[in-house]
PDB file of N, CA and C in Angstrom:
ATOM      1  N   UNK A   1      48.192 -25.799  45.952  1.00  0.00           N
ATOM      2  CA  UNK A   1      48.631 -27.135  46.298  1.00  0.00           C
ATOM      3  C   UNK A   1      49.481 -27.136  47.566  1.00  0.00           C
ATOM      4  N   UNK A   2      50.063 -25.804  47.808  1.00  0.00           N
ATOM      5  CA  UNK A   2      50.947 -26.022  48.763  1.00  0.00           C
ATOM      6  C   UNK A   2      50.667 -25.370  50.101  1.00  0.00           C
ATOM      7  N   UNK A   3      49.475 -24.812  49.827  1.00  0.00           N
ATOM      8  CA  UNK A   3      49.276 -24.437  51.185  1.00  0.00           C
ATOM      9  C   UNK A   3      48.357 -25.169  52.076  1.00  0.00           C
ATOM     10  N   UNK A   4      47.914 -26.534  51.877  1.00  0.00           N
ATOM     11  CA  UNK A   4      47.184 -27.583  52.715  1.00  0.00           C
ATOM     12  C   UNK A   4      48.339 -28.072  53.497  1.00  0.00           C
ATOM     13  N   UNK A   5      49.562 -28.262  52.994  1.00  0.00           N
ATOM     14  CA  UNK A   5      50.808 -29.162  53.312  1.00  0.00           C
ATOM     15  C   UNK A   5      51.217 -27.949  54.511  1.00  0.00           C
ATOM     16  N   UNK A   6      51.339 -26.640  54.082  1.00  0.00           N
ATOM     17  CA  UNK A   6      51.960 -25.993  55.134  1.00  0.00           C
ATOM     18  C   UNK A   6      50.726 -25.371  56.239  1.00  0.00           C
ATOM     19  N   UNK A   7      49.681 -25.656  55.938  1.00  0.00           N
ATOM     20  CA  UNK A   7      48.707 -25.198  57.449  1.00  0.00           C
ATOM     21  C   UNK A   7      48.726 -26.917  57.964  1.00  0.00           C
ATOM     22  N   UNK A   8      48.515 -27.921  57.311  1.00  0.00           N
ATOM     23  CA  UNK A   8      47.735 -29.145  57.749  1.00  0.00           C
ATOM     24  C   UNK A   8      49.047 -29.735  58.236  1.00  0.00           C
ATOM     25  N   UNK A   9      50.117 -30.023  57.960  1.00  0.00           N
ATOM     26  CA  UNK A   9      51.415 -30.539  58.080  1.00  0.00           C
ATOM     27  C   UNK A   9      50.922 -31.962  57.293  1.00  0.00           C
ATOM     28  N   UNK A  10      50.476 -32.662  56.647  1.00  0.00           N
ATOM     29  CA  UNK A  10      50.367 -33.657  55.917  1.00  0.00           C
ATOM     30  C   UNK A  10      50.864 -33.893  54.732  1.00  0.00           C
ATOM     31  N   UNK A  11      51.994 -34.498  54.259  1.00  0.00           N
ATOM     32  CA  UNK A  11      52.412 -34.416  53.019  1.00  0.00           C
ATOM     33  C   UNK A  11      53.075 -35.585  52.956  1.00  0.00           C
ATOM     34  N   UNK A  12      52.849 -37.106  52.039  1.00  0.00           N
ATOM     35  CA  UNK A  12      53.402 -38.429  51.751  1.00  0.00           C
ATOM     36  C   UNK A  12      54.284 -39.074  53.138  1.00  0.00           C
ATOM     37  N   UNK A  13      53.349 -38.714  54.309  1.00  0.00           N
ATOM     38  CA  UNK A  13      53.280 -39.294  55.508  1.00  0.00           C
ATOM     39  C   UNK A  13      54.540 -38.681  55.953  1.00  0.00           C
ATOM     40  N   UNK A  14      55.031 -37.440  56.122  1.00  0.00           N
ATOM     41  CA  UNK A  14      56.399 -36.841  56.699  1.00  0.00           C
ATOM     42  C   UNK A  14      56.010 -36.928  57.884  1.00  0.00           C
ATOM     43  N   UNK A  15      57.235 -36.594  58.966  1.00  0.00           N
ATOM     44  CA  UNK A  15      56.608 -35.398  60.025  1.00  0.00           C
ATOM     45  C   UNK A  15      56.286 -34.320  59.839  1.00  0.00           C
ATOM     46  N   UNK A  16      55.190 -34.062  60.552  1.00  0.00           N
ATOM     47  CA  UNK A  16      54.548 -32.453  60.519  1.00  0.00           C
ATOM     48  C   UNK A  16      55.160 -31.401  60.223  1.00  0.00           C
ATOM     49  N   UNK A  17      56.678 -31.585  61.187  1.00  0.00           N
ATOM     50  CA  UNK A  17      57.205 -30.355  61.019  1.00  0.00           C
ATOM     51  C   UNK A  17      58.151 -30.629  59.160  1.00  0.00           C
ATOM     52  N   UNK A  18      58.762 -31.216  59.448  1.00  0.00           N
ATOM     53  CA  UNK A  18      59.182 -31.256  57.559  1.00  0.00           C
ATOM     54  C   UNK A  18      58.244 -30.857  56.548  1.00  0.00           C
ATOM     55  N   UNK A  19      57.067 -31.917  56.571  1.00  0.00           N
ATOM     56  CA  UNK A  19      55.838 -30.760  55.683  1.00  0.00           C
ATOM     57  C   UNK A  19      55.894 -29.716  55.585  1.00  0.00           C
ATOM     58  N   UNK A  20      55.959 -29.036  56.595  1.00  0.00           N
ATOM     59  CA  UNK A  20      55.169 -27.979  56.857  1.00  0.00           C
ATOM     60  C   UNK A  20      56.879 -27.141  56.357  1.00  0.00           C
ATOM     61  N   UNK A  21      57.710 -27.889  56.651  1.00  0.00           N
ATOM     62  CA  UNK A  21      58.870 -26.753  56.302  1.00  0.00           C
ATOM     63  C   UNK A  21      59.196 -26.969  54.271  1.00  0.00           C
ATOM     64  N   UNK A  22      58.289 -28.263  53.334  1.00  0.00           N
ATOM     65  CA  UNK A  22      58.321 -28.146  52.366  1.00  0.00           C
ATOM     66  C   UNK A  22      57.197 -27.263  51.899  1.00  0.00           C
ATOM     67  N   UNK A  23      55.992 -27.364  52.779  1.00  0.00           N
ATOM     68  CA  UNK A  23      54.987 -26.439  52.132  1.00  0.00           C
ATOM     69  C   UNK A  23      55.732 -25.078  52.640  1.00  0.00           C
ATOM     70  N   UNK A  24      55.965 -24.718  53.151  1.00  0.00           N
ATOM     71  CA  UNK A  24      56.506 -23.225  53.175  1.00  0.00           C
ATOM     72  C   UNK A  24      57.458 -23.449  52.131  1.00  0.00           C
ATOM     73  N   UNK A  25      58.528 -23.795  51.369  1.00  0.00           N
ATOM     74  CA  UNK A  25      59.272 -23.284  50.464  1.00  0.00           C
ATOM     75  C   UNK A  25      58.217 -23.485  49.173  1.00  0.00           C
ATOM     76  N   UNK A  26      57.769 -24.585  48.917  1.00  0.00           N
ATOM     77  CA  UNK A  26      56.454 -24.200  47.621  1.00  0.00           C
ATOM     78  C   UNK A  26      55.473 -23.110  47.942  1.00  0.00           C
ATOM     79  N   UNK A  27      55.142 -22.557  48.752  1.00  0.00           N
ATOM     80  CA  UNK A  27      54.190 -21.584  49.191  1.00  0.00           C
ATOM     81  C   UNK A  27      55.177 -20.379  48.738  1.00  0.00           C
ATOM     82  N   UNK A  28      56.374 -20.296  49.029  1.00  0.00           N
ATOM     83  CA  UNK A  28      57.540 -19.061  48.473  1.00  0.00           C
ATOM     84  C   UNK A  28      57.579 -19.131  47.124  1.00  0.00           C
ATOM     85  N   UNK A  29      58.058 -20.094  46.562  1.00  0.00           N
ATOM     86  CA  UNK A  29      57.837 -20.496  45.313  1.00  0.00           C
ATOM     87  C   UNK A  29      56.539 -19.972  44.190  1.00  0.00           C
ATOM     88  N   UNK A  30      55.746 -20.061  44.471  1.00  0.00           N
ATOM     89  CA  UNK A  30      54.117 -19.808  44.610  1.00  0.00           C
ATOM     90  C   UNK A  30      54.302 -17.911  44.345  1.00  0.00           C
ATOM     91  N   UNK A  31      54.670 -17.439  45.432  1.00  0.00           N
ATOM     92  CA  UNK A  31      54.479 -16.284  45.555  1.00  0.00           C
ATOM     93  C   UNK A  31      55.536 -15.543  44.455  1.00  0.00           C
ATOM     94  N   UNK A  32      56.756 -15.992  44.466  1.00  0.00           N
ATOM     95  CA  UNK A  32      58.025 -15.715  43.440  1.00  0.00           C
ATOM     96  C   UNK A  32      57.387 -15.590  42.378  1.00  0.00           C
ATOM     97  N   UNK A  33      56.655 -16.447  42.072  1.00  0.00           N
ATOM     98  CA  UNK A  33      56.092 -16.253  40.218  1.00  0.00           C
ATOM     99  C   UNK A  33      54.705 -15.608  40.127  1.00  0.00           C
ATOM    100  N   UNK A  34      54.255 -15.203  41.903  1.00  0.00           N
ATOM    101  CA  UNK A  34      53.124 -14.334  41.232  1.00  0.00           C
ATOM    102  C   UNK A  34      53.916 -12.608  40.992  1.00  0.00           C
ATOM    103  N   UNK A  35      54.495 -12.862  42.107  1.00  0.00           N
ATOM    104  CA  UNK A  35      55.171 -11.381  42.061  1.00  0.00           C
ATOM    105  C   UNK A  35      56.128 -11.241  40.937  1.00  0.00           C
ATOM    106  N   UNK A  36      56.692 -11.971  40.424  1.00  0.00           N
ATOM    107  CA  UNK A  36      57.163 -11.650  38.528  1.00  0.00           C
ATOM    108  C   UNK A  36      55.916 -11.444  37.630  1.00  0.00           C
ATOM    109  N   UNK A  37      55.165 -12.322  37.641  1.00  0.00           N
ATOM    110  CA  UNK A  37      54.013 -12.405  36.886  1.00  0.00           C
ATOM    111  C   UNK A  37      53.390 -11.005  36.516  1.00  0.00           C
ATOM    112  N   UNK A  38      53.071 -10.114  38.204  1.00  0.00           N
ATOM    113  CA  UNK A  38      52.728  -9.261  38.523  1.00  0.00           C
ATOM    114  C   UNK A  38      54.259  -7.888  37.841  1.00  0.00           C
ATOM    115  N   UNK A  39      54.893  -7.818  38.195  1.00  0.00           N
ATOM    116  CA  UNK A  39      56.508  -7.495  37.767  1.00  0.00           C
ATOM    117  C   UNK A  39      57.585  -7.628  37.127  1.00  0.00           C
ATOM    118  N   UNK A  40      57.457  -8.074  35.622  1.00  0.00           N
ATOM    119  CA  UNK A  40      57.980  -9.163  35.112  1.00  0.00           C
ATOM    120  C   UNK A  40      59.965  -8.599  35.083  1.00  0.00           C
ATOM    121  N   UNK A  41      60.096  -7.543  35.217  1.00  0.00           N
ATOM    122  CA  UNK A  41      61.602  -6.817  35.126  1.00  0.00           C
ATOM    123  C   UNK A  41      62.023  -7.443  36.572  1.00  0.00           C
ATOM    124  N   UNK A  42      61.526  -7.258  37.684  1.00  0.00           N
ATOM    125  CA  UNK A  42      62.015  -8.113  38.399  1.00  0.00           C
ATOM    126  C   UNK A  42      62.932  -9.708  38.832  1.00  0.00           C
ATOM    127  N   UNK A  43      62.180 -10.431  37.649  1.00  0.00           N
ATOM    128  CA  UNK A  43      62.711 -12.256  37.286  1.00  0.00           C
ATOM    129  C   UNK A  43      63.979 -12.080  37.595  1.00  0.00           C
ATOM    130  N   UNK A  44      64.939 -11.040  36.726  1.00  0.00           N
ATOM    131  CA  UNK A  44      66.376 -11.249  36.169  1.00  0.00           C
ATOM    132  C   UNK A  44      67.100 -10.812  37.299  1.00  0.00           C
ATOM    133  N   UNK A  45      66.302 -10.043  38.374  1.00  0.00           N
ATOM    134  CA  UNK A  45      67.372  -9.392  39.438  1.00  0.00           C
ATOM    135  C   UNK A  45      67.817 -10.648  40.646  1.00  0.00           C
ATOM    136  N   UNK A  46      66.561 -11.118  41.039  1.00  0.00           N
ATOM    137  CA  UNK A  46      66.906 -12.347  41.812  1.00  0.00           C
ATOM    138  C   UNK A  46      66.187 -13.101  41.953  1.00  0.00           C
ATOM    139  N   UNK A  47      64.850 -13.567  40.937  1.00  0.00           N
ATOM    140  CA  UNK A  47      64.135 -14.350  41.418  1.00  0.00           C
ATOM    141  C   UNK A  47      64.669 -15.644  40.521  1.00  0.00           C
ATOM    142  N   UNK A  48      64.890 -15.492  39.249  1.00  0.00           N
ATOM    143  CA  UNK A  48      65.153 -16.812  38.231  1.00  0.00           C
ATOM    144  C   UNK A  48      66.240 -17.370  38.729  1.00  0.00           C
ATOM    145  N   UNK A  49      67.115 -17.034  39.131  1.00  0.00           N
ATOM    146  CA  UNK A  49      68.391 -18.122  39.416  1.00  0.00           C
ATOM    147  C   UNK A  49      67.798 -18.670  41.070  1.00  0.00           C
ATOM    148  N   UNK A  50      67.044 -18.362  42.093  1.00  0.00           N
ATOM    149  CA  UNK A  50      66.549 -18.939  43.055  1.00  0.00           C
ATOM    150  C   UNK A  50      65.953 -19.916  42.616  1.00  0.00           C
ATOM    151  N   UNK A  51      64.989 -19.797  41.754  1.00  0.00           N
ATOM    152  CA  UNK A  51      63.739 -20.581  41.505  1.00  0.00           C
ATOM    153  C   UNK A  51      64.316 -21.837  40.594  1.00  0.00           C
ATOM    154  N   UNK A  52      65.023 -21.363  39.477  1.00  0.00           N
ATOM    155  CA  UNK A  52      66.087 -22.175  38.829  1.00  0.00           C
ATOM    156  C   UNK A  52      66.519 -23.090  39.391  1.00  0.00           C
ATOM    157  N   UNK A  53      67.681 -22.902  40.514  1.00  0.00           N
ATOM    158  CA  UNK A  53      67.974 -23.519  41.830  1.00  0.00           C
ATOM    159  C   UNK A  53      67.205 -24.493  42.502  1.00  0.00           C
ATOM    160  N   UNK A  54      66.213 -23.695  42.881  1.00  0.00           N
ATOM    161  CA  UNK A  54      65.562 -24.585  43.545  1.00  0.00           C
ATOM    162  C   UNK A  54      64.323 -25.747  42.832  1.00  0.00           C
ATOM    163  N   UNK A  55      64.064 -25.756  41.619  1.00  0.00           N
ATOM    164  CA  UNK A  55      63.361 -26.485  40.800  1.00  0.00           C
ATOM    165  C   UNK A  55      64.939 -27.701  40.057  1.00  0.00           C
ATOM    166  N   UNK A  56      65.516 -27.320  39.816  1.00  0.00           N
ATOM    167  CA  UNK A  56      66.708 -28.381  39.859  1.00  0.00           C
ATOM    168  C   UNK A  56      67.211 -28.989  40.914  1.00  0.00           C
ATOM    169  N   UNK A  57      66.924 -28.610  41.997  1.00  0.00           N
ATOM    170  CA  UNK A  57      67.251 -29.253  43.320  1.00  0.00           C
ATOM    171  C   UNK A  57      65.861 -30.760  43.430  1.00  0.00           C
ATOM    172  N   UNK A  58      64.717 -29.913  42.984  1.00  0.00           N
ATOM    173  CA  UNK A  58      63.456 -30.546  43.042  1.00  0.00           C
ATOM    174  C   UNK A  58      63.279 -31.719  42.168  1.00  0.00           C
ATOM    175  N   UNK A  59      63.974 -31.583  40.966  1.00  0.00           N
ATOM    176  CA  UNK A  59      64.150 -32.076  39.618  1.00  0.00           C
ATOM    177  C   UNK A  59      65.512 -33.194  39.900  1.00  0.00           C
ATOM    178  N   UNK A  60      66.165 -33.002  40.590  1.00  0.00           N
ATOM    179  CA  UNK A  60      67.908 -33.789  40.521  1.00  0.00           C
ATOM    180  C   UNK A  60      67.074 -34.990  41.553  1.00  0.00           C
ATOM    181  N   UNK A  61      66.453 -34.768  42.650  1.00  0.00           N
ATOM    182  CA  UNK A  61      66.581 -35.181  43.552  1.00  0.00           C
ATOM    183  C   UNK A  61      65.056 -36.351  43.553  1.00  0.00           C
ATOM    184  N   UNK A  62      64.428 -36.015  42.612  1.00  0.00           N
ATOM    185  CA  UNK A  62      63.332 -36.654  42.052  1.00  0.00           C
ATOM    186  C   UNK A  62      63.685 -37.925  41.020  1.00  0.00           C
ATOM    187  N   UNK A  63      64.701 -37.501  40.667  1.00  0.00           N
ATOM    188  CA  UNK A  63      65.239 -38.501  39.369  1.00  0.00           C
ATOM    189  C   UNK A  63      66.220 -39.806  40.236  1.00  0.00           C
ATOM    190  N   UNK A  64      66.438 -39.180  41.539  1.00  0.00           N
ATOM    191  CA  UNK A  64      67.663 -40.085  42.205  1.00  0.00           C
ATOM    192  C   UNK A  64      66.291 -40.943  43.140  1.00  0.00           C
ATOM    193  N   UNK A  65      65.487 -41.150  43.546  1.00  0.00           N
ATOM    194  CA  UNK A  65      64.501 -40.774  44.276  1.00  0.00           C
ATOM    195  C   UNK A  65      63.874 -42.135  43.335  1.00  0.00           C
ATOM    196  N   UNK A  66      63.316 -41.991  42.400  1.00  0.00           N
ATOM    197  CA  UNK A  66      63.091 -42.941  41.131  1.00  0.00           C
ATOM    198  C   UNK A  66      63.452 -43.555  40.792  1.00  0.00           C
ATOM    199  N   UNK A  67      64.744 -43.382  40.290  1.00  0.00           N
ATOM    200  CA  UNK A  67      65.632 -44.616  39.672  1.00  0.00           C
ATOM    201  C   UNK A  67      65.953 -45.721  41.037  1.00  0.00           C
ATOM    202  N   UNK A  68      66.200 -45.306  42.519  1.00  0.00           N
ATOM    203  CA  UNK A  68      66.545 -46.101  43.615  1.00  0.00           C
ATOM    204  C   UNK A  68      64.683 -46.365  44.053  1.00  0.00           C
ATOM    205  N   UNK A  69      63.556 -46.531  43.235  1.00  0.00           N
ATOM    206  CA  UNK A  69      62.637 -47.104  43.713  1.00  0.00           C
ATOM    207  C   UNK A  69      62.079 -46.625  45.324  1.00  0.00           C
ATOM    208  N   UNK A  70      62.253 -44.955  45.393  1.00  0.00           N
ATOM    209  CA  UNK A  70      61.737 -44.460  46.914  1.00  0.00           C
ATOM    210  C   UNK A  70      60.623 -43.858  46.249  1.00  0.00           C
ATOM    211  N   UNK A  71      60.519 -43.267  45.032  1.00  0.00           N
ATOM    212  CA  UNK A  71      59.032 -42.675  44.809  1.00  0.00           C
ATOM    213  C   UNK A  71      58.558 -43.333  42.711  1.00  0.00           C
ATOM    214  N   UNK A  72      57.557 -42.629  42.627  1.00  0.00           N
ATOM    215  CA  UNK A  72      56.451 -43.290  41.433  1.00  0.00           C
ATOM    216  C   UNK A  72      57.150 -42.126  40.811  1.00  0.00           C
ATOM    217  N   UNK A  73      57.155 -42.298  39.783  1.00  0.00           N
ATOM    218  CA  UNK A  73      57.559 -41.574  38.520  1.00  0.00           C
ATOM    219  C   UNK A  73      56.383 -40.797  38.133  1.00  0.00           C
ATOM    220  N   UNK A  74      55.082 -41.622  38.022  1.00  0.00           N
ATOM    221  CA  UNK A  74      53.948 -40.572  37.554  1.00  0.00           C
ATOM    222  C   UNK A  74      53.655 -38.994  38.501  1.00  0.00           C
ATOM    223  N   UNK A  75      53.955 -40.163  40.074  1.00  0.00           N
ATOM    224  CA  UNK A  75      53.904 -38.900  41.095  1.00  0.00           C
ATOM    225  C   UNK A  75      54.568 -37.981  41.083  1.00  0.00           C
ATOM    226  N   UNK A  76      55.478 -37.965  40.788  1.00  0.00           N
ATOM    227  CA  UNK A  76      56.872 -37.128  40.729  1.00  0.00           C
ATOM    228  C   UNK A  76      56.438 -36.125  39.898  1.00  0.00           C
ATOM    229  N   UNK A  77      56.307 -36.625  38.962  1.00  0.00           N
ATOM    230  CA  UNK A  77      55.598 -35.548  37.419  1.00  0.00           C
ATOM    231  C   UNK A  77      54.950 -34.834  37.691  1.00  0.00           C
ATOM    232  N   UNK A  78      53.903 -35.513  38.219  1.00  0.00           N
ATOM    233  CA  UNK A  78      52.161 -34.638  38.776  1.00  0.00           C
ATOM    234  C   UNK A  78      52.530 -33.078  40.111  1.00  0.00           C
ATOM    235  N   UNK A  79      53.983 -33.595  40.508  1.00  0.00           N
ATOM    236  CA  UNK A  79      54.374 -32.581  41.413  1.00  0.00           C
ATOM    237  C   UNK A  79      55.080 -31.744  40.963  1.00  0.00           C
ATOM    238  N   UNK A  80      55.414 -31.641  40.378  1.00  0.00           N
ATOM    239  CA  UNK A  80      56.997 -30.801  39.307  1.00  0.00           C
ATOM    240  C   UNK A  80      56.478 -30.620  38.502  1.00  0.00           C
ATOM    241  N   UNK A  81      55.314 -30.287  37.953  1.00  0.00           N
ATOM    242  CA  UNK A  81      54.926 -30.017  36.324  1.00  0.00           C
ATOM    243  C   UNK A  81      54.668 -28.076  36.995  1.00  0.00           C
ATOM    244  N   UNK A  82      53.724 -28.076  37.889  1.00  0.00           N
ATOM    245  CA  UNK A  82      53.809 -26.866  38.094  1.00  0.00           C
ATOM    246  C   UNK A  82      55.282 -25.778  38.354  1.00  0.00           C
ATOM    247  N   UNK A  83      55.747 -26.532  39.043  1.00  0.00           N
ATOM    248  CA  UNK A  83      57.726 -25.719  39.005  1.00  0.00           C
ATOM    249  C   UNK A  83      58.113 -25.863  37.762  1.00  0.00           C
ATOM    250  N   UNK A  84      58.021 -26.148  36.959  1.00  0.00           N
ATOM    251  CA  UNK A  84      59.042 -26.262  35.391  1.00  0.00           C
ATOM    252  C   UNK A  84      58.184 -25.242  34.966  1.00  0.00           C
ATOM    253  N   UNK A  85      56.673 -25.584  34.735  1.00  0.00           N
ATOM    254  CA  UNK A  85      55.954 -24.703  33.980  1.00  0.00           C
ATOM    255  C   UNK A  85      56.146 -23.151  34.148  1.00  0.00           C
ATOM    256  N   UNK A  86      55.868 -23.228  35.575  1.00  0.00           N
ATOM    257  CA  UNK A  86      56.475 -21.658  36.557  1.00  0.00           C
ATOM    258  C   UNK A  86      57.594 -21.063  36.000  1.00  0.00           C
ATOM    259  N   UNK A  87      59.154 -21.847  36.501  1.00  0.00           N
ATOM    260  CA  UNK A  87      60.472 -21.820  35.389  1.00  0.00           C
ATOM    261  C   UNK A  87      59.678 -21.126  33.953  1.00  0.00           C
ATOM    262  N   UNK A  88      59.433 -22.189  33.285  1.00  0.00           N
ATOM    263  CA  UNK A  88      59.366 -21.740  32.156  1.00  0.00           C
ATOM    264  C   UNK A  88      59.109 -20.258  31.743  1.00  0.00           C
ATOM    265  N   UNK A  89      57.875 -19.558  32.376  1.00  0.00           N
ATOM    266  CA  UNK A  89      57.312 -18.849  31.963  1.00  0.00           C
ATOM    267  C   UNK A  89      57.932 -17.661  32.694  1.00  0.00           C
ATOM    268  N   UNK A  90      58.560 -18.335  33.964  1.00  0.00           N
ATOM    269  CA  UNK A  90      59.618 -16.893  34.555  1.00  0.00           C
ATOM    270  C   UNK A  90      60.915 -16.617  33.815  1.00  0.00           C
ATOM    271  N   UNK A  91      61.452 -17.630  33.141  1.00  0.00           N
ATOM    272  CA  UNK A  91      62.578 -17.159  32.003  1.00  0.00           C
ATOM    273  C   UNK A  91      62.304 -16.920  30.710  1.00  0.00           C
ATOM    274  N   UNK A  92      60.870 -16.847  30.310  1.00  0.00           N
ATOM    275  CA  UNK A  92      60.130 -16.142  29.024  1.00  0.00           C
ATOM    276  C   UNK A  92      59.739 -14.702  29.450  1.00  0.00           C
ATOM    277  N   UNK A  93      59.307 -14.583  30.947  1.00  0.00           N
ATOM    278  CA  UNK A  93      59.181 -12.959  31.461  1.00  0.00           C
ATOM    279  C   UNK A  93      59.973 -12.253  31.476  1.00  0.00           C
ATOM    280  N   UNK A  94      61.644 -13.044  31.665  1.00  0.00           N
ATOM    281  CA  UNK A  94      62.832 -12.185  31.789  1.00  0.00           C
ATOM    282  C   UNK A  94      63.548 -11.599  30.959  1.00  0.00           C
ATOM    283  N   UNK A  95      63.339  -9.909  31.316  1.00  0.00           N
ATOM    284  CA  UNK A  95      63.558  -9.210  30.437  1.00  0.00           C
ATOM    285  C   UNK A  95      65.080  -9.405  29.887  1.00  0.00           C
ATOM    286  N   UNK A  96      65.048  -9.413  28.200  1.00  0.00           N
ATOM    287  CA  UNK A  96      66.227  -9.309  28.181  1.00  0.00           C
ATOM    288  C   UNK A  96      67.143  -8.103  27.680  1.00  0.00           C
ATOM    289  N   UNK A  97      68.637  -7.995  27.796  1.00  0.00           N
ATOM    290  CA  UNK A  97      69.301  -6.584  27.322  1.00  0.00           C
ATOM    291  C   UNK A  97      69.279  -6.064  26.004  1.00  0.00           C
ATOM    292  N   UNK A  98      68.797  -5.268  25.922  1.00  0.00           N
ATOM    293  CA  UNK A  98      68.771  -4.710  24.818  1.00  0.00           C
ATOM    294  C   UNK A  98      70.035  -4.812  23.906  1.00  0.00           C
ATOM    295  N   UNK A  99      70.931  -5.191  24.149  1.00  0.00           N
ATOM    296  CA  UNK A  99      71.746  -5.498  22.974  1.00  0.00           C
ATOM    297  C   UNK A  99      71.561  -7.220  22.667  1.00  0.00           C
ATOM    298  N   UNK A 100      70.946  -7.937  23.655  1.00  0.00           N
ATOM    299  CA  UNK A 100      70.334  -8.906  22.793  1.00  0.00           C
ATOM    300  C   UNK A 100      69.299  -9.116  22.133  1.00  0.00           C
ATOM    301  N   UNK A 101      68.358  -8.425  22.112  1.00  0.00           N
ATOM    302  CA  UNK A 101      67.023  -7.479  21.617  1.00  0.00           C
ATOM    303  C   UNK A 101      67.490  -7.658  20.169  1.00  0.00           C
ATOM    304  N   UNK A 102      68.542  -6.697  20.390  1.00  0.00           N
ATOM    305  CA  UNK A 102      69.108  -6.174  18.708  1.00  0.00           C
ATOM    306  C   UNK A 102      69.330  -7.341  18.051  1.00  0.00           C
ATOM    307  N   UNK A 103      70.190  -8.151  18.525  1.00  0.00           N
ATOM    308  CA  UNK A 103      70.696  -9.024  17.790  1.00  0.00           C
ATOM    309  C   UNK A 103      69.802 -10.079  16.988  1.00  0.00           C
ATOM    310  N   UNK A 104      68.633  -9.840  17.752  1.00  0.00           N
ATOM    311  CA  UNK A 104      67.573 -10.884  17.462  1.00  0.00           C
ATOM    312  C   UNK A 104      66.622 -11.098  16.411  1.00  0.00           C
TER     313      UNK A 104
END
């Protein structure tokens, strides 16, 4: 999804260059959860609190965005379902310490 936005620069009529500087952070994004996916001990060192970060940034700013009538609520969804889902499954990959293991 995100790499039409960052070769084409087209994305909900921006300038080119902004596109192209949101498709490059979803295109990072993108790659973050293949390379856990691929690595899953990795998540906990520095990828989940980035991605975390930056999907609550995506998420805060979507909800303010909505409620002040600048974007569609369905749209919003249809864009952020893949980042939560991602989230999701990168803080189900992350390994956890073995003394919470135990406890469990």
């Amino acid at each position: 999804m995100a790499v039409p936005v960052l070769i084409l620069g087209n994305d909900a009529n921006l300038p080119v260059h902004y596109a192209r500087h949101l498709g490059s952070i979803d295109v990072a994004l993108a790659i973050g959860f293949l390379w856990v996916a691929w690595r899953p001990a990795r998540a906990l060192g520095g990828v989940l609190p980035i991605v975390a970060a930056l999907v609550a940034c995506h998420i805060g700013s979507s909800v303010v965005d909505v409620m002040s009538h600048r974007a569609v609520a369905s749209s919003e969804l249809l864009n952020h379902v893949p980042e939560i889902v991602g989230l999701t499954a990168l803080w189900l990959l992350t390994p956890r310490p073995i003394h919470a293991r135990a406890r469990a």
